[in-house]
N, C-alpha and C. Protein backbone atom coordinates (compact mmCIF):
# COMPACT_ATOMS: atom_id res chain seq x y z
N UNK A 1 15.01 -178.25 235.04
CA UNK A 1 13.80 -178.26 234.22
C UNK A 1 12.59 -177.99 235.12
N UNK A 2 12.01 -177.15 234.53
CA UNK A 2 10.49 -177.00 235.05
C UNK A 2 9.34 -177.94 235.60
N UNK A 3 8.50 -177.38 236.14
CA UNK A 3 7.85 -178.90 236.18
C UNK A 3 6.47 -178.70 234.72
N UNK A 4 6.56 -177.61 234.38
CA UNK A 4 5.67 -177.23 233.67
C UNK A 4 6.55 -177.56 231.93
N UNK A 5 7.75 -178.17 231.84
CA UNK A 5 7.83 -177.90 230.55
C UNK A 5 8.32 -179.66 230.51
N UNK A 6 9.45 -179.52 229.29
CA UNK A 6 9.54 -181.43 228.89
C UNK A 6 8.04 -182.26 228.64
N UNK A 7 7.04 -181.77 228.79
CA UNK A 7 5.70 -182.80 228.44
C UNK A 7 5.27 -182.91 230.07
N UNK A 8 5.68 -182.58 231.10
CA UNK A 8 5.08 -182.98 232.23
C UNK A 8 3.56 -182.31 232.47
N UNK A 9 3.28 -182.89 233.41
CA UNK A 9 1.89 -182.38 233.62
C UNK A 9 1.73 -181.09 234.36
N UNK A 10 1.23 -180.06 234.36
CA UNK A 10 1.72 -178.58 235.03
C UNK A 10 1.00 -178.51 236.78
N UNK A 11 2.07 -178.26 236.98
CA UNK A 11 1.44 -178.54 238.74
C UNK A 11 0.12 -177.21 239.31
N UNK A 12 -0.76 -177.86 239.56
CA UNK A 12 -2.25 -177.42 239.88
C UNK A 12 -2.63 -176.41 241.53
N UNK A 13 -3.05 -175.46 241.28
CA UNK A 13 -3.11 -174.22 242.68
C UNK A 13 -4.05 -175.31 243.30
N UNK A 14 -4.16 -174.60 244.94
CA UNK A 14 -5.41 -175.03 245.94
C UNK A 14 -6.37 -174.42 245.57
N UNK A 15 -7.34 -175.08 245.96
CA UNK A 15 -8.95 -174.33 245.94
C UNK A 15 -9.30 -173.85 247.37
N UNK A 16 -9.60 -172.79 247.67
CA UNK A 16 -10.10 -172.45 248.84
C UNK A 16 -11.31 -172.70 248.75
N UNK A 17 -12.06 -173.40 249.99
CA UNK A 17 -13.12 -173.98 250.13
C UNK A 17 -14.02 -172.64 251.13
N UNK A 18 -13.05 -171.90 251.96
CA UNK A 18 -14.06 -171.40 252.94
C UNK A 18 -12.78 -170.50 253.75
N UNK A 19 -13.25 -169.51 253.96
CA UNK A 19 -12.13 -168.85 255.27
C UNK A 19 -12.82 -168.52 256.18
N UNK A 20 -12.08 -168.39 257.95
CA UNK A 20 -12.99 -167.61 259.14
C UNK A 20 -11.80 -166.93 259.11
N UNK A 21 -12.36 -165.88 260.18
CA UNK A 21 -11.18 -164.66 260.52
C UNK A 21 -10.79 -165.05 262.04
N UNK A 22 -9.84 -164.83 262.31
CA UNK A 22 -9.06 -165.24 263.49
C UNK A 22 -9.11 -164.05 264.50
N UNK A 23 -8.48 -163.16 263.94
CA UNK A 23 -8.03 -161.85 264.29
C UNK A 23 -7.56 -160.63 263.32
N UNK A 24 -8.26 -159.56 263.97
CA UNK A 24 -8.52 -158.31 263.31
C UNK A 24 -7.57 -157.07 264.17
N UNK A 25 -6.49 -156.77 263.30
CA UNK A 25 -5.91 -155.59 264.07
C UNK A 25 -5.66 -154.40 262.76
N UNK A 26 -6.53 -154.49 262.00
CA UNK A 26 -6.31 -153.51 261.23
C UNK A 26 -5.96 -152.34 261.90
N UNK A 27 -5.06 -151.35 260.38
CA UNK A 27 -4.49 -151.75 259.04
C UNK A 27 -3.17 -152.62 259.18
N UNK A 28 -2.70 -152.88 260.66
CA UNK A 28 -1.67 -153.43 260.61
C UNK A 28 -1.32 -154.94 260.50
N UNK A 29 -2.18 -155.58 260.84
CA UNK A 29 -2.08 -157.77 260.77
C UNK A 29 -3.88 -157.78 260.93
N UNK A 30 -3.97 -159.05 259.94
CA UNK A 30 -5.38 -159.69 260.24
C UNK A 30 -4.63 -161.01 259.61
N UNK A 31 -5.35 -162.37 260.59
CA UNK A 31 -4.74 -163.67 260.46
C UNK A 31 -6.27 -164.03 259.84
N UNK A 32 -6.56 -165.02 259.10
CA UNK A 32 -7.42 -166.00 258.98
C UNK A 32 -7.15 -167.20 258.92
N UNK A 33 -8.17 -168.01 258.71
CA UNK A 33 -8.13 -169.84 258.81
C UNK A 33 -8.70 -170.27 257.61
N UNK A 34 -8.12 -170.66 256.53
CA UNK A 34 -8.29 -171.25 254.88
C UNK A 34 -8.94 -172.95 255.28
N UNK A 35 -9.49 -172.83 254.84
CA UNK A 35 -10.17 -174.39 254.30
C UNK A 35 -9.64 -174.69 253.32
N UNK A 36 -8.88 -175.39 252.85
CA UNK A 36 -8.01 -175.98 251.19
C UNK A 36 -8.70 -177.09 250.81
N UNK A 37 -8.65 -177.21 249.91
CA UNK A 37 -8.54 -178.54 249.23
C UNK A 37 -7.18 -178.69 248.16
N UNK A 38 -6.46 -179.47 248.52
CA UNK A 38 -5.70 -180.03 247.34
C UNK A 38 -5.45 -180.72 246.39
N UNK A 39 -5.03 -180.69 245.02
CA UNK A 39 -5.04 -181.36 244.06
C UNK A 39 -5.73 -182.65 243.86
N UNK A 40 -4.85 -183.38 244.51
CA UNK A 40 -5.31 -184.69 245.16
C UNK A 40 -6.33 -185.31 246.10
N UNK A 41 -7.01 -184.11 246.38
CA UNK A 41 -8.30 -184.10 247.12
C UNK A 41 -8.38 -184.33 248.38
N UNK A 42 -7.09 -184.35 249.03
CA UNK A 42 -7.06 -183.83 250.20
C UNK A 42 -6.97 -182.67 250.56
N UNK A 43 -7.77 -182.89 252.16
CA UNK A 43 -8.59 -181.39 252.52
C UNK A 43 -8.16 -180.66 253.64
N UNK A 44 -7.42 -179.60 254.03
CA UNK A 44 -6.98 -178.84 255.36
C UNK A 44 -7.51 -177.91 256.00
N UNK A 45 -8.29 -177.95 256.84
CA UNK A 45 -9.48 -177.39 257.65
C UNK A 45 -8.87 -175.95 258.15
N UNK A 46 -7.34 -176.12 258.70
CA UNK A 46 -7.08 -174.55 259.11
C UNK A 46 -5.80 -174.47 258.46
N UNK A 47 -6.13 -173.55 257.54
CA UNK A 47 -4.77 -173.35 256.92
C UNK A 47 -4.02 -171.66 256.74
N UNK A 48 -3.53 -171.46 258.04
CA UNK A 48 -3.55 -169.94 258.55
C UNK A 48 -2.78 -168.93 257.34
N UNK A 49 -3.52 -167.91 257.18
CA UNK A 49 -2.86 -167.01 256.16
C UNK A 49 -2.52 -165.59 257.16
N UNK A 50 -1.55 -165.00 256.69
CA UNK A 50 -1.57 -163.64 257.77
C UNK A 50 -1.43 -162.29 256.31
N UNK A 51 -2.05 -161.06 256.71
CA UNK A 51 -2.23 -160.50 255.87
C UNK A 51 -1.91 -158.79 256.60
N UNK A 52 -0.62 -158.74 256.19
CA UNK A 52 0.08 -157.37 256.22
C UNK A 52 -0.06 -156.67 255.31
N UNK A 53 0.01 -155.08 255.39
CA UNK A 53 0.25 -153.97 254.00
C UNK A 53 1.18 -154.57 253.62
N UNK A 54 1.32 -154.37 252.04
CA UNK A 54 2.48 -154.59 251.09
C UNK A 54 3.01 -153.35 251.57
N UNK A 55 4.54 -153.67 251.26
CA UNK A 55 5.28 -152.37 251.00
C UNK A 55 6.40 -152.04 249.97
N UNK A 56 7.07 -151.00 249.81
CA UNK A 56 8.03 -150.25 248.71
C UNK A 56 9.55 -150.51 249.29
N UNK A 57 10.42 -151.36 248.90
CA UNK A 57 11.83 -151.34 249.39
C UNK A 57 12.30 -151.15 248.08
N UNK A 58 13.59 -149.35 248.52
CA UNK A 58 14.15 -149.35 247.40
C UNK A 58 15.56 -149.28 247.57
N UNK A 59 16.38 -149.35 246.45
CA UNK A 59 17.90 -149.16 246.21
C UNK A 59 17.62 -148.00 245.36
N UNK A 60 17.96 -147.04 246.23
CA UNK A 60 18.53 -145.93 245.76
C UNK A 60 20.20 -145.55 245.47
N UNK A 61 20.32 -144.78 244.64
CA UNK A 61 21.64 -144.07 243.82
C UNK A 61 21.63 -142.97 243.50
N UNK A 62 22.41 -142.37 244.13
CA UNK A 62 22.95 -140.59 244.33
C UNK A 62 23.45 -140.31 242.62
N UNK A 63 23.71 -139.24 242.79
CA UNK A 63 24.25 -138.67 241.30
C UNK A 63 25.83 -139.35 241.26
N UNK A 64 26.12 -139.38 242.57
CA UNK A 64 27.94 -139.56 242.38
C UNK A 64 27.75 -141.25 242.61
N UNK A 65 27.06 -142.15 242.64
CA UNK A 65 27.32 -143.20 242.84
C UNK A 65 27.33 -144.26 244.16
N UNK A 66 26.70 -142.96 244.99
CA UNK A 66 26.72 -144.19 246.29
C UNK A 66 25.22 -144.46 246.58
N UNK A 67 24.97 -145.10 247.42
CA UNK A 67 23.60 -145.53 247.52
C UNK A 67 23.24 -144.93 249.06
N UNK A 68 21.98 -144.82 249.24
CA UNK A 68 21.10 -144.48 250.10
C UNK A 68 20.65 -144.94 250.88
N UNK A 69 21.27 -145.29 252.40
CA UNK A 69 21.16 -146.57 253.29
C UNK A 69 20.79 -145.31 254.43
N UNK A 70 19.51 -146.29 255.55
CA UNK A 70 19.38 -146.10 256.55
C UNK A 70 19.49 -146.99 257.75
N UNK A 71 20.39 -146.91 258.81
CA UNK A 71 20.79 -147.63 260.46
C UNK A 71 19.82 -146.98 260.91
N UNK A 72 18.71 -148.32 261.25
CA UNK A 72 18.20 -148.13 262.48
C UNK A 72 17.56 -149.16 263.12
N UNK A 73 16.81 -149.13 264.68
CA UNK A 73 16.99 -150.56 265.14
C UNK A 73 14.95 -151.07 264.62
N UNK A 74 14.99 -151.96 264.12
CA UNK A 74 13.69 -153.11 264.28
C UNK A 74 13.34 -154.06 265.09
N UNK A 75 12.24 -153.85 265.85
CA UNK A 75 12.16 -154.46 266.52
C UNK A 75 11.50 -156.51 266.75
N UNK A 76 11.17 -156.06 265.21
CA UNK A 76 10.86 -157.27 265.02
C UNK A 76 12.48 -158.52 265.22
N UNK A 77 13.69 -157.78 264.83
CA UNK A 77 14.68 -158.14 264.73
C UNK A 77 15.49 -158.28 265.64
N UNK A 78 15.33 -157.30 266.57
CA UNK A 78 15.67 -156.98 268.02
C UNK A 78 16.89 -156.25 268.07
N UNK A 79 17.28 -156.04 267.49
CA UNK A 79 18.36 -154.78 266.79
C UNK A 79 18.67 -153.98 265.80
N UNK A 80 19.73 -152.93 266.01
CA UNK A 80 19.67 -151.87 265.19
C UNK A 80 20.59 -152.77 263.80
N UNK A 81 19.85 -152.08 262.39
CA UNK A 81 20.14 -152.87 261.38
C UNK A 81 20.56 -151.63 259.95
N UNK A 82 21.31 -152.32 259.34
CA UNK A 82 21.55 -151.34 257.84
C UNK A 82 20.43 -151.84 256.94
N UNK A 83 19.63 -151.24 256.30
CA UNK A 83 18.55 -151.44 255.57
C UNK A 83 18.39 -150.12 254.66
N UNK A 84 17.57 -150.91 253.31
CA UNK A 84 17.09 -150.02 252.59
C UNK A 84 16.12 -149.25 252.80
N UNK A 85 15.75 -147.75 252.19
CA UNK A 85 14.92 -146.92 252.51
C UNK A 85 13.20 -147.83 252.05
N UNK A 86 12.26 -147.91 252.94
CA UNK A 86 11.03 -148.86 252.67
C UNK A 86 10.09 -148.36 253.19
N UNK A 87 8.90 -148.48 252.86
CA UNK A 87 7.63 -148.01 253.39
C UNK A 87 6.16 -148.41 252.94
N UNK A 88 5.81 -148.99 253.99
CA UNK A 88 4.07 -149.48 253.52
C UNK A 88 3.29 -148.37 252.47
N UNK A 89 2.76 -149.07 252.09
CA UNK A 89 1.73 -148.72 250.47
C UNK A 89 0.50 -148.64 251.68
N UNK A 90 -0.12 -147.05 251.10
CA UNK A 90 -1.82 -147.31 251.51
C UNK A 90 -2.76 -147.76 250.65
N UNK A 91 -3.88 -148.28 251.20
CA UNK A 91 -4.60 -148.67 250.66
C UNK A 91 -5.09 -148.43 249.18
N UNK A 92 -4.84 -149.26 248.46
CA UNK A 92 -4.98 -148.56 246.87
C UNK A 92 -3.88 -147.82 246.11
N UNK A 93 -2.85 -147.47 246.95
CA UNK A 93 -1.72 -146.90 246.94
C UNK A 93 -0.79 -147.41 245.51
N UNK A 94 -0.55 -146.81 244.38
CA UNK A 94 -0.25 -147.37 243.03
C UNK A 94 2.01 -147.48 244.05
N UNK A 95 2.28 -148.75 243.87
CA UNK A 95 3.59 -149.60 244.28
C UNK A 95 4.80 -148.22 244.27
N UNK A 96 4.79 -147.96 243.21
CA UNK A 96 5.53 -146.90 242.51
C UNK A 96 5.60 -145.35 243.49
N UNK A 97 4.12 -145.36 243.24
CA UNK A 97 3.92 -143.77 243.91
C UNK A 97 4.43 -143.73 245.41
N UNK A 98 4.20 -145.04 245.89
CA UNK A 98 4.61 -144.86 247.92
C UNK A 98 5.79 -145.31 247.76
N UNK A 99 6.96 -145.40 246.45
CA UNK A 99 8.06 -145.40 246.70
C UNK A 99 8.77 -144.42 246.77
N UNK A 100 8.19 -143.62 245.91
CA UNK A 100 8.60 -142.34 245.56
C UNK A 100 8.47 -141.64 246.99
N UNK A 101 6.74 -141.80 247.63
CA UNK A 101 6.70 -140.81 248.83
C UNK A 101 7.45 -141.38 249.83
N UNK A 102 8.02 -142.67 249.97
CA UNK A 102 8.31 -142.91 251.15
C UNK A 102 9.86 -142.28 251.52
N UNK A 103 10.44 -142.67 250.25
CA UNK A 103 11.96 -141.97 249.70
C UNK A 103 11.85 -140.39 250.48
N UNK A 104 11.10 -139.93 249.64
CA UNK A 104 10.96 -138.46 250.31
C UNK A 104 10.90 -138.15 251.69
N UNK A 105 10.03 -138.92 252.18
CA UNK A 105 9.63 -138.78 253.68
C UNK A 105 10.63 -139.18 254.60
N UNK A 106 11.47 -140.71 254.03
CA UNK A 106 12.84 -140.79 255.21
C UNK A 106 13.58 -140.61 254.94
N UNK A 107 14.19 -139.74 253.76
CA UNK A 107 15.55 -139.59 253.32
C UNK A 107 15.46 -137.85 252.78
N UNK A 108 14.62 -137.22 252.42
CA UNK A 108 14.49 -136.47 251.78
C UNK A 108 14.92 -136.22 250.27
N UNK A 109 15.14 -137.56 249.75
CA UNK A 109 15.64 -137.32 248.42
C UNK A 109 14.71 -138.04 247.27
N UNK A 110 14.86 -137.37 246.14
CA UNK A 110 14.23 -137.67 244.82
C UNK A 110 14.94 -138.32 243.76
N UNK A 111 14.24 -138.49 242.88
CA UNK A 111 14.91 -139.37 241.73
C UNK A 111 14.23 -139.59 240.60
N UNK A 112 14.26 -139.16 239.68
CA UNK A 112 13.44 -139.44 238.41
C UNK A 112 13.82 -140.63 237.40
N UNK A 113 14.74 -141.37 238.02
CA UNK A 113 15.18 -142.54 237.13
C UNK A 113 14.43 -143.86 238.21
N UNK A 114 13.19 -143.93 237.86
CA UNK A 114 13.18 -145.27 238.72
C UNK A 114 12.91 -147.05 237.76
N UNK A 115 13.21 -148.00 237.96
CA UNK A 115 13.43 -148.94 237.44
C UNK A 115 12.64 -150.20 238.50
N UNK A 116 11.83 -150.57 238.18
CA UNK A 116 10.97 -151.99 238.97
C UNK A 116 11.59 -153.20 238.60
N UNK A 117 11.68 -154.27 240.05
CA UNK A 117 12.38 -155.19 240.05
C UNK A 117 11.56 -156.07 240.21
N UNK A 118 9.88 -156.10 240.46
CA UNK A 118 9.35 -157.07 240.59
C UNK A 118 8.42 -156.99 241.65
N UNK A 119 7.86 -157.68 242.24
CA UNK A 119 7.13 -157.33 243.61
C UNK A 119 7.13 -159.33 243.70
N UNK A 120 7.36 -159.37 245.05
CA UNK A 120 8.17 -160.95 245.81
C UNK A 120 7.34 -160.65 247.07
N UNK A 121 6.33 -162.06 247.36
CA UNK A 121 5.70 -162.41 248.48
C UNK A 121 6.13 -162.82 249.43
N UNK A 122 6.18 -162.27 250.77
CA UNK A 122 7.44 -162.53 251.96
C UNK A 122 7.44 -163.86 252.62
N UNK A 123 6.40 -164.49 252.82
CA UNK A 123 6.09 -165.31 253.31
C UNK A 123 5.26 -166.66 252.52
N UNK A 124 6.10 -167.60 252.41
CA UNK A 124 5.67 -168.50 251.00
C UNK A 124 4.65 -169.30 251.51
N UNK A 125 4.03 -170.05 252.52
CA UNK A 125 2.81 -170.24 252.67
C UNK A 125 2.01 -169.73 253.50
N UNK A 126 2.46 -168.58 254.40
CA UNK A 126 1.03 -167.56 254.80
C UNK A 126 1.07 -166.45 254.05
N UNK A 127 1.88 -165.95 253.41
CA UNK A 127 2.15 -164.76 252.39
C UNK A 127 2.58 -163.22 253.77
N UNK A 128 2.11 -162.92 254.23
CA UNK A 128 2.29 -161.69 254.89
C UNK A 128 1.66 -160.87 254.19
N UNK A 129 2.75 -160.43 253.49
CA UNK A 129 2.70 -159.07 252.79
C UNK A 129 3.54 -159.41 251.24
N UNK A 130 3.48 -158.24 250.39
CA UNK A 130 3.96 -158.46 249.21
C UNK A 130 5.23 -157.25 249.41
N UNK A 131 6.68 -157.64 248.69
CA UNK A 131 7.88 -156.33 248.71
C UNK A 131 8.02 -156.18 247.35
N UNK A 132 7.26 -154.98 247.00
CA UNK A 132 7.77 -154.17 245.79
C UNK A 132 9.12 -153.34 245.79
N UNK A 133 9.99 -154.13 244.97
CA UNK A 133 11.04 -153.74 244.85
C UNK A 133 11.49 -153.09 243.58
N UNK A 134 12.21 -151.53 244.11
CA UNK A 134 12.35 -150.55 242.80
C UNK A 134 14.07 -150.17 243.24
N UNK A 135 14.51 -149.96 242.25
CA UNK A 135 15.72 -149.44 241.79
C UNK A 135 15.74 -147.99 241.08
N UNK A 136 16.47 -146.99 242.32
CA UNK A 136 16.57 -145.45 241.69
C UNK A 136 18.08 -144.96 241.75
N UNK A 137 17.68 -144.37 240.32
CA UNK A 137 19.53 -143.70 240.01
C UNK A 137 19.49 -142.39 240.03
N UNK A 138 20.24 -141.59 240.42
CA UNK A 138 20.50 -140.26 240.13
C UNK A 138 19.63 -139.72 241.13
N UNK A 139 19.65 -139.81 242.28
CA UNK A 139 19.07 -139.22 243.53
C UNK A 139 19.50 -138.40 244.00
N UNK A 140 18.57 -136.94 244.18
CA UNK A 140 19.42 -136.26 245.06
C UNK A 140 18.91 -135.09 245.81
N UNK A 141 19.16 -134.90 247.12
CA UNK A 141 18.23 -134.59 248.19
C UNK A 141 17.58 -132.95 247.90
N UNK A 142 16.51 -132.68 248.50
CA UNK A 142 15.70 -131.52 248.37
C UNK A 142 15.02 -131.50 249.43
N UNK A 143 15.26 -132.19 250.20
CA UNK A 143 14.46 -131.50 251.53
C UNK A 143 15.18 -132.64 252.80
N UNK A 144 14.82 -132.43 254.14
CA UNK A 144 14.75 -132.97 255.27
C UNK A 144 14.30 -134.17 255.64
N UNK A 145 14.35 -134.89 256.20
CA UNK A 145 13.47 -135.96 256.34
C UNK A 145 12.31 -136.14 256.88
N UNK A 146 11.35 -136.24 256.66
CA UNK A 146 9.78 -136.26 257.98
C UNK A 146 9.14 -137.13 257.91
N UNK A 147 9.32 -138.10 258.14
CA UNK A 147 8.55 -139.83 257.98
C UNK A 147 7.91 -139.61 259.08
N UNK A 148 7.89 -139.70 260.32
CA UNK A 148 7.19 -139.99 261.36
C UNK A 148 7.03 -140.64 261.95
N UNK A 149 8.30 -141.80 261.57
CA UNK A 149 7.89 -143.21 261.89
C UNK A 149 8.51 -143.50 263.29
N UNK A 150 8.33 -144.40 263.92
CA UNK A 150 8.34 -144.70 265.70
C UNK A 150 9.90 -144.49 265.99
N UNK A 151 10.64 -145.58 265.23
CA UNK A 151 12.45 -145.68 264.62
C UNK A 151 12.69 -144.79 265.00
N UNK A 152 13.96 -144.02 265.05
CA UNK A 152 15.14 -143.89 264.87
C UNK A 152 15.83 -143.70 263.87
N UNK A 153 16.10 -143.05 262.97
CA UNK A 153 16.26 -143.39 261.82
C UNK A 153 18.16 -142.33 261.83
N UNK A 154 19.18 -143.06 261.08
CA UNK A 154 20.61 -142.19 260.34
C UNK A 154 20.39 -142.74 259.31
N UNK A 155 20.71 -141.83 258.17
CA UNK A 155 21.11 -141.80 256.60
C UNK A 155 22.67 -142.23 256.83
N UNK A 156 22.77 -142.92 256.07
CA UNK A 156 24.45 -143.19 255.16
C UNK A 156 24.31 -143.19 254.21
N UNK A 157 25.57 -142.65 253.69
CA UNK A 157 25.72 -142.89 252.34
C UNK A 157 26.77 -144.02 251.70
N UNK A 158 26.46 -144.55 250.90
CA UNK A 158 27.84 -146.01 251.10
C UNK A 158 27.62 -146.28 249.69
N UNK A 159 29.05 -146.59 249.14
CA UNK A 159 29.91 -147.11 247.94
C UNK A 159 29.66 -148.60 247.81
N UNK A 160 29.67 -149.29 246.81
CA UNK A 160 28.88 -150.38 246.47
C UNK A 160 30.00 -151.39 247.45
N UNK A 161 31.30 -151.48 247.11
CA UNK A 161 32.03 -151.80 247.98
C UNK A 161 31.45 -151.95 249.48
N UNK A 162 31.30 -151.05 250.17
CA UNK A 162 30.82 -150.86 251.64
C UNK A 162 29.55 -151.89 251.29
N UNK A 163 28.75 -151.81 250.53
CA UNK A 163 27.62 -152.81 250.75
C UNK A 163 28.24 -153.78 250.84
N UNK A 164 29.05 -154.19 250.27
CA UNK A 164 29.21 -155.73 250.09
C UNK A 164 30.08 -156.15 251.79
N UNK A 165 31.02 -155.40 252.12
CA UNK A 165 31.49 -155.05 253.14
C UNK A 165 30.76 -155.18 254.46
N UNK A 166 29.31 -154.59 254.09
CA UNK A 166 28.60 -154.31 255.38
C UNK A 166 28.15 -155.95 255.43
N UNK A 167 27.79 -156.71 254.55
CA UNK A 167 26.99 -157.68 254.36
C UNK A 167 27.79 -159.01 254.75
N UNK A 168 28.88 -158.44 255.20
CA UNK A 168 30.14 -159.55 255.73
C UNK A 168 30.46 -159.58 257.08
N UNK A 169 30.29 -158.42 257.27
CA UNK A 169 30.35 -158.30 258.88
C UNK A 169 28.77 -158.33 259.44
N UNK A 170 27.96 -158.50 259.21
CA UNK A 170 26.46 -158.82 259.45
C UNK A 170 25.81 -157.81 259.60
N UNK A 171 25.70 -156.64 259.01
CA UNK A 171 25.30 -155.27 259.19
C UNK A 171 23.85 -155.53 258.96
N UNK A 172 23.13 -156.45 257.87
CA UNK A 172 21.60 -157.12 257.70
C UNK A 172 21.28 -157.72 258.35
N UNK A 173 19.78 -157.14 258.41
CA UNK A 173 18.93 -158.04 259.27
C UNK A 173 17.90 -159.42 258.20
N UNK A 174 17.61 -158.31 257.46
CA UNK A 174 16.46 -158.88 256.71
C UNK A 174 16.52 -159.57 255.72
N UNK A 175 16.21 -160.79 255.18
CA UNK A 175 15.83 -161.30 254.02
C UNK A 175 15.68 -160.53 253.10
N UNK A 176 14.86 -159.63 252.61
CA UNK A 176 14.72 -158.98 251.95
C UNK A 176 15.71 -158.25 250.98
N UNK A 177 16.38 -157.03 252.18
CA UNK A 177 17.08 -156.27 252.04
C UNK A 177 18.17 -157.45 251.31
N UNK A 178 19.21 -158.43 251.81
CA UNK A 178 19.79 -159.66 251.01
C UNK A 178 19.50 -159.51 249.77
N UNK A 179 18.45 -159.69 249.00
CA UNK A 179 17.84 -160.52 247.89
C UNK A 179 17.55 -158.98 247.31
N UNK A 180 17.57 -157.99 247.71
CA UNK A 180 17.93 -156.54 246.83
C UNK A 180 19.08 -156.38 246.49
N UNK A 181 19.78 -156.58 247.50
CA UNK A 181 21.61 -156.52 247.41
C UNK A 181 21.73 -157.24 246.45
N UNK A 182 21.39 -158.21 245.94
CA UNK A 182 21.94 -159.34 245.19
C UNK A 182 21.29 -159.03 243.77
N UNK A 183 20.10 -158.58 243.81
CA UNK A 183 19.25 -158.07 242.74
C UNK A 183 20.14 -156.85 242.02
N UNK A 184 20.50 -155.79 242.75
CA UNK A 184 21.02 -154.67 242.37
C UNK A 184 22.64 -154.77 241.75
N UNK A 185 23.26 -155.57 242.72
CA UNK A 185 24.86 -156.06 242.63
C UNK A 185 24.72 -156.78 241.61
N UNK A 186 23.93 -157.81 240.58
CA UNK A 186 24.39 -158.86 239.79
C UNK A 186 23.66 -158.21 238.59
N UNK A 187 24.20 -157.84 237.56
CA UNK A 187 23.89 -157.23 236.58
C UNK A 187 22.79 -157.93 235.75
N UNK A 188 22.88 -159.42 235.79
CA UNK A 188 22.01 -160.28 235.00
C UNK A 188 21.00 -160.49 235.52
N UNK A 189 21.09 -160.69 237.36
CA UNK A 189 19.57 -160.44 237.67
C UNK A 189 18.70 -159.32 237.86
N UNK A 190 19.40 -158.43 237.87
CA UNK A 190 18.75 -157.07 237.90
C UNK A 190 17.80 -156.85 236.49
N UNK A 191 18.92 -157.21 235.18
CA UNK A 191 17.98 -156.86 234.19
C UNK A 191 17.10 -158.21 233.83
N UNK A 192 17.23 -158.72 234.61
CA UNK A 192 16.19 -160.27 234.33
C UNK A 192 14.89 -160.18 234.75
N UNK A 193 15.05 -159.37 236.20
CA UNK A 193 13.61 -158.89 237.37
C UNK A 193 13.06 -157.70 236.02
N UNK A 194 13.96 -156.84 235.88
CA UNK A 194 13.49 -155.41 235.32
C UNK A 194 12.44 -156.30 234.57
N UNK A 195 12.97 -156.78 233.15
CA UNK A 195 12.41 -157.36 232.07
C UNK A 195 10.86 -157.89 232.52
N UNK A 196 10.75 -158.49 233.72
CA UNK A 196 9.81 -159.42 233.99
C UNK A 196 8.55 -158.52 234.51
N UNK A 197 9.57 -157.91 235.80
CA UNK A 197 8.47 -156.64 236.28
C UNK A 197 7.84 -155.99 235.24
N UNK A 198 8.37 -155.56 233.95
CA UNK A 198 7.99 -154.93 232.44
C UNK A 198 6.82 -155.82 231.96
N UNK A 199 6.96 -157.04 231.67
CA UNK A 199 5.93 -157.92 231.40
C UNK A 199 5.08 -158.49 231.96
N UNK A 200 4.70 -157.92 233.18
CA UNK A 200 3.88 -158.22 233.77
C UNK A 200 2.94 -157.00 234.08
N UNK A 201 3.53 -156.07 234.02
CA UNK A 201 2.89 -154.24 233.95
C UNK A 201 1.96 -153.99 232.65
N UNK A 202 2.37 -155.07 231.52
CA UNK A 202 1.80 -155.01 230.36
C UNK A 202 0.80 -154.74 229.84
């Protein structure tokens, strides 16, 4: 049960009282220091938030059924990893559209069936960044790849099987990428996110 339903009382956001800035490395990290106040009227003088670009992680699907995976190493992770095709949103950047370009740019492939799963905040009390997560079917390549990005980047192509496969022998790095797998693989949560992502686009 909720805490919001049965008659309970609905649990109440912080008030930000005041922020300073810590550090500035735009467009890539800026940290600040939150002043809170909470419910209960207690008060937290530094309450650090960090503030990354959102970005586009998608599950892509070929015409024949396999999906659209790229190996390569992160360094945040400190090794080379199986991950979905993803890419920071620019500024103002509509979620959708830098999924589409990013697809293009490291994979070279398209898709006109795309399906939104939601967009999920990475980091539950400094937030980071936000992962818009989309689901594409019927993909299929038209050009080269040209991202540009620092990586390393191989395409695979892999059978839903092999995902599950890869995800046993520890082929993931990321949280994320997990909680797509699981999004995409479970039929009920997939159309549960869809539904929601829908009602909230409204």
């Amino acid at each position: 049960m909720s805490a919001d339903s049965g008659g309970e009382a609905p649990l109440k956001p912080w008030t930000v009282l005041g922020s300073r800035e810590l550090l500035d490395a735009s467009p890539f990290l800026k940290v600040r220091a939150e002043t809170v106040e909470l419910p209960d009227g207690r008060r937290v003088e530094s309450f650090y938030q960090v503030e990354q670009p959102d970005y586009a992680l998608m599950c892509v699907e070929t015409e024949d059924g396999r999906f659209v995976m790229l190996r390569t190493y992160k360094h945040g992770a400190r090794r080379v990893s199986l991950t979905f095709p993803a890419g920071a949103l620019s500024p103002g950047e509509d979620p959708l559209a830098a999924a589409k370009r990013e697809l293009l740019e490291e994979t070279g492939y398209v898709s006109d069936a795309w399906t939104g799963l939601g967009d999920f905040v990475v980091q539950g009390n400094h937030r980071g960044c936000a992962c818009h997560m989309f689901h594409a079917r019927n993909a299929r390549k038209v050009a080269e790849p040209d991202d540009g990005d620092l990586e390393e980047m191989r395409i695979e192509l892999r059978t839903r099987k092999e995902l599950i496969e890869a995800a046993a022998r520890g082929d993931y790095a990321f949280l994320p990428v997990i909680a797509m797998l699981g999004a995409v693989l479970l039929p009920e949560l997939r159309e549960g996110l869809s539904m929601a992502a829908r009602a909230q686009g409204a």
